[in-house]
Protein backbone atom coordinates (compact mmCIF):
# COMPACT_ATOMS: atom_id res chain seq x y z
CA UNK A 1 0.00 0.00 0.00
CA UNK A 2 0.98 3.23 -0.78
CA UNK A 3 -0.77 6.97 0.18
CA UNK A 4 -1.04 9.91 -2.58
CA UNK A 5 -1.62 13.01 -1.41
CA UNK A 6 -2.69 15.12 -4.40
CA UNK A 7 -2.75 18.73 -4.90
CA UNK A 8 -3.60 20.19 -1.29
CA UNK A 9 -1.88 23.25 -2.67
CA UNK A 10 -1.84 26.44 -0.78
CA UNK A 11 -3.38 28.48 -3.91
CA UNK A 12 -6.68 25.51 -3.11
CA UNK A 13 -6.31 24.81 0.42
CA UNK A 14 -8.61 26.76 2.64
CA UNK A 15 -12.41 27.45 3.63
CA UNK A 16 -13.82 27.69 0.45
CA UNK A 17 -13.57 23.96 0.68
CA UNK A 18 -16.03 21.63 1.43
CA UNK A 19 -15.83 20.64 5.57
CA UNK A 20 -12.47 22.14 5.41
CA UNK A 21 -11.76 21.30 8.82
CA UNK A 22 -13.00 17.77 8.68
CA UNK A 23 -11.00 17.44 5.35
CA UNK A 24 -7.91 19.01 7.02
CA UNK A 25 -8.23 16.66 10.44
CA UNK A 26 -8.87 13.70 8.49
CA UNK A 27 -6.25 14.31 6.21
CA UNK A 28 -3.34 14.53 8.85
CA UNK A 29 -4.57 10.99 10.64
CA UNK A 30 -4.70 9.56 7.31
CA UNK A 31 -0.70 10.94 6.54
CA UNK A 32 0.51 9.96 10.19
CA UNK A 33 -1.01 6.78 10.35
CA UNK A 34 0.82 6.05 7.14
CA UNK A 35 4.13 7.24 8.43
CA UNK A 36 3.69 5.44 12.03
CA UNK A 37 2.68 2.20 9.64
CA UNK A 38 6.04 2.35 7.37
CA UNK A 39 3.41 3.31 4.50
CA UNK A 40 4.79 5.67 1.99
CA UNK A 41 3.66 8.89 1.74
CA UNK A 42 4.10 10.46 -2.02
CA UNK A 43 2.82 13.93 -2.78
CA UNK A 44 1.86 15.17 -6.29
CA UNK A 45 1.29 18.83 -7.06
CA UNK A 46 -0.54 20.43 -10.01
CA UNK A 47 0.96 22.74 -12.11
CA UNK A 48 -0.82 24.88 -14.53
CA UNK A 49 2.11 26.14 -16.09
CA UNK A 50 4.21 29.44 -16.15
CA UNK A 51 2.20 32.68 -15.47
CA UNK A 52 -0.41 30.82 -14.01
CA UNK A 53 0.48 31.63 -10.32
CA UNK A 54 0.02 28.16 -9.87
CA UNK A 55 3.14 26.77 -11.06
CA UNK A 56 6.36 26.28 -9.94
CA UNK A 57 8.28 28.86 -7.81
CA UNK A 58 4.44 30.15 -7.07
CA UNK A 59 3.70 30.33 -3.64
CA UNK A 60 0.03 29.49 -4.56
CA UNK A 61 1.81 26.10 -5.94
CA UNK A 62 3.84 25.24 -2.91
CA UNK A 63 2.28 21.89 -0.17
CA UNK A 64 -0.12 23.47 2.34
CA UNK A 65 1.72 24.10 5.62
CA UNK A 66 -0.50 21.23 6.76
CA UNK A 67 0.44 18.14 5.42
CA UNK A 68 3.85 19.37 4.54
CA UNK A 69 6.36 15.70 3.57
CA UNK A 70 8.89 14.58 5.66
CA UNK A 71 12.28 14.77 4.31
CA UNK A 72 12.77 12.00 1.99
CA UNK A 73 9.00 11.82 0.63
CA UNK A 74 8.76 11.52 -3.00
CA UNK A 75 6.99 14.41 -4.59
CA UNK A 76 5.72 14.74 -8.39
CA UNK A 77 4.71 17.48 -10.63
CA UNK A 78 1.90 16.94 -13.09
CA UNK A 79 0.62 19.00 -15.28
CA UNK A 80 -3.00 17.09 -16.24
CA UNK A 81 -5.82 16.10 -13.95
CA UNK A 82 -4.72 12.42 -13.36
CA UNK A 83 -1.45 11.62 -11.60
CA UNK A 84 -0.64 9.17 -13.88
CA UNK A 85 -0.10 11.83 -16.64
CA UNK A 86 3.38 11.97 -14.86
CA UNK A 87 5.21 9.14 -16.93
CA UNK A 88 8.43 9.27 -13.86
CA UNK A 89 5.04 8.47 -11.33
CA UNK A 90 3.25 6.03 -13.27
CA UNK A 91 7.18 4.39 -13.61
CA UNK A 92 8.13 4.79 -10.06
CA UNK A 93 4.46 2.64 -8.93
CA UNK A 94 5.23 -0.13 -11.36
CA UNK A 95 8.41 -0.82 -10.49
CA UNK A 96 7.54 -0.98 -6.90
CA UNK A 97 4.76 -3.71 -7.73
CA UNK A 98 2.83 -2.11 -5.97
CA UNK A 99 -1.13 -3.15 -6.33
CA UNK A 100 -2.90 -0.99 -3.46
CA UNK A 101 -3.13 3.10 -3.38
CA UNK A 102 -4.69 4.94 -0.71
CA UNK A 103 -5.83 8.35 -2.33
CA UNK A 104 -6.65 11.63 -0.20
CA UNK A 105 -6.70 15.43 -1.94
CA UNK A 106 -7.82 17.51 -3.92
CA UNK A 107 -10.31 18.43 -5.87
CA UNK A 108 -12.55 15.62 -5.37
CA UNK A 109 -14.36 16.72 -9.06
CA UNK A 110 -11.19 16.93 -10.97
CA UNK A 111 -7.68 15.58 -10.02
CA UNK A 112 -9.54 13.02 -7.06
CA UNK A 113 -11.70 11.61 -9.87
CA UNK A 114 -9.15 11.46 -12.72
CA UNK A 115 -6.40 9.89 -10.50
CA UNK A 116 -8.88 7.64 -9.16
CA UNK A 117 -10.41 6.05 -12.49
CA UNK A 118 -6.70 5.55 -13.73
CA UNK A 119 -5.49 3.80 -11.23
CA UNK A 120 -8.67 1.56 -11.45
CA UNK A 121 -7.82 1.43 -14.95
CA UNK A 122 -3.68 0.19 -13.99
CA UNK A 123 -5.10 -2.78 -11.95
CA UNK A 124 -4.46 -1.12 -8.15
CA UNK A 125 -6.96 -1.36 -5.77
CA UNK A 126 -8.18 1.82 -4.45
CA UNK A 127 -9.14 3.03 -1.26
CA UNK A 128 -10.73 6.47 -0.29
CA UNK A 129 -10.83 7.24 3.07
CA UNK A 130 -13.98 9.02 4.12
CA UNK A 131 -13.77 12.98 4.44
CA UNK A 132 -9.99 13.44 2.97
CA UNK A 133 -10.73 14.84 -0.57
CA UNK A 134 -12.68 17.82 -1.16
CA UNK A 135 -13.72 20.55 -3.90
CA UNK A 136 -15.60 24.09 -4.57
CA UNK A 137 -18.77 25.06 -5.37
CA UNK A 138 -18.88 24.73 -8.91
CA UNK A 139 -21.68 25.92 -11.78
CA UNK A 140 -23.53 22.58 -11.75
CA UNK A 141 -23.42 21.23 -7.84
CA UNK A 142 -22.82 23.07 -4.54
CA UNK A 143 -19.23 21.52 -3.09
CA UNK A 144 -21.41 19.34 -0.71
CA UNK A 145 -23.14 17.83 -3.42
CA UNK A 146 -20.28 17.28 -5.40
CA UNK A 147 -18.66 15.24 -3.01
CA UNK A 148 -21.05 13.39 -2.11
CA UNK A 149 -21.95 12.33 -5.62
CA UNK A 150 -17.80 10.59 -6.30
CA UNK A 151 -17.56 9.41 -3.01
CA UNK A 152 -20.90 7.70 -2.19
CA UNK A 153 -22.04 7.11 -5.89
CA UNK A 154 -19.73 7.38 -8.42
CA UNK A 155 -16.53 5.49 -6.82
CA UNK A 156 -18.04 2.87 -4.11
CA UNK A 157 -18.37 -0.63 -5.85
CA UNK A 158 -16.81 1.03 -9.61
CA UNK A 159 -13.52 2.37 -9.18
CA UNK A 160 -12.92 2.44 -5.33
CA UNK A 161 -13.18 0.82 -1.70
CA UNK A 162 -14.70 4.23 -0.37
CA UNK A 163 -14.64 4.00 3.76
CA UNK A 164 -14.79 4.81 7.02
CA UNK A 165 -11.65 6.50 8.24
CA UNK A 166 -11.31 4.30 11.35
CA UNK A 167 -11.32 1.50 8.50
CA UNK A 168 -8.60 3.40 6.61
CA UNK A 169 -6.84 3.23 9.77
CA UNK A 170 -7.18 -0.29 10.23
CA UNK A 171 -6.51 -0.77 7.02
CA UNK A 172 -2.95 1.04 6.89
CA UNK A 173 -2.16 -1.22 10.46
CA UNK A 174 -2.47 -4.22 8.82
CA UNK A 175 -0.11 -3.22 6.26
CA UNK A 176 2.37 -1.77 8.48
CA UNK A 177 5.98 -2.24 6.91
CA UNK A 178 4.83 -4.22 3.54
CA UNK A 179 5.65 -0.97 1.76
């Protein structure tokens, strides 16, 4: 097993979320549990490209002070929704064999859902832990509605083991050192 934490960006990362707090709180167990359990933690940041603000050197682009890595945590650029349009990151999980990804980020309606239906699409198993990815308000759904539609419709019995974050917990335990 392996944890990605996508894009919680500072330029995305505040109370325009959805249950920001909840997302924040959850978000931290989710990356210490993983460190306590030998799981590896590897961050992936979006960049939209030069003159964006929201690209490298941009402060906008840099982790969130909350879930910043630990020295020696992998971290990869992309520059398209999915984290698999990194080529080095899509390399770097197949030569670890590795077959299980726990996924936490953001936004739940974009690089969440992307990253999620392509690593259904590689073969891993994936597992969303309940309250750690979240999104906007956007010109369709409300943020709240959004959510709820990938994580209790969209990914549960498709794409993704979507549970309880006690179970995530559990979940990383019984994994503990395997990475």
């Amino acid at each position: 097993m392996k944890l990605l934490v996508v894009d919680i960006q500072k330029g995305i990362t505040d109370d325009r979320l959805n249950e920001f707090d909840t997302f924040i709180k959850n978000t931290v167990c989710i990356i210490e549990t993983a460190r306590k359990n030998g799981i590896e933690v590897i961050y992936v940041q979006h960049d939209d490209g030069p003159g964006t603000g929201f690209s490298v050197g941009d402060e906008e682009f840099e982790i969130s002070d909350q879930v910043t890595p630990e020295k020696g945590e992998k971290k990869f650029i992309k520059t398209v929704n999915s984290c698999f349009g990194n080529s080095e990151f899509a390399g770097y999980l197949e030569a670890e064999k590795e077959d299980t990804l726990m996924i936490v980020g953001l936004q739940t309606n974009f690089c969440i859902d992307a990253t999620v239906k392509s690593a259904f699409d590689r073969g891993y198993k994936v597992i969303i832990p309940e309250g750690t990815n979240s999104t906007f308000d956007n010109d369709y759904m409300d943020k709240k509605t959004t959510c709820a539609y990938y994580n209790d419709m969209m990914w549960p019995d498709r794409f993704a083991d979507c549970v309880s974050l006690e179970e995530a917990v559990l979940l990383m335990q019984e994994n503990a050192g395997r990475s």
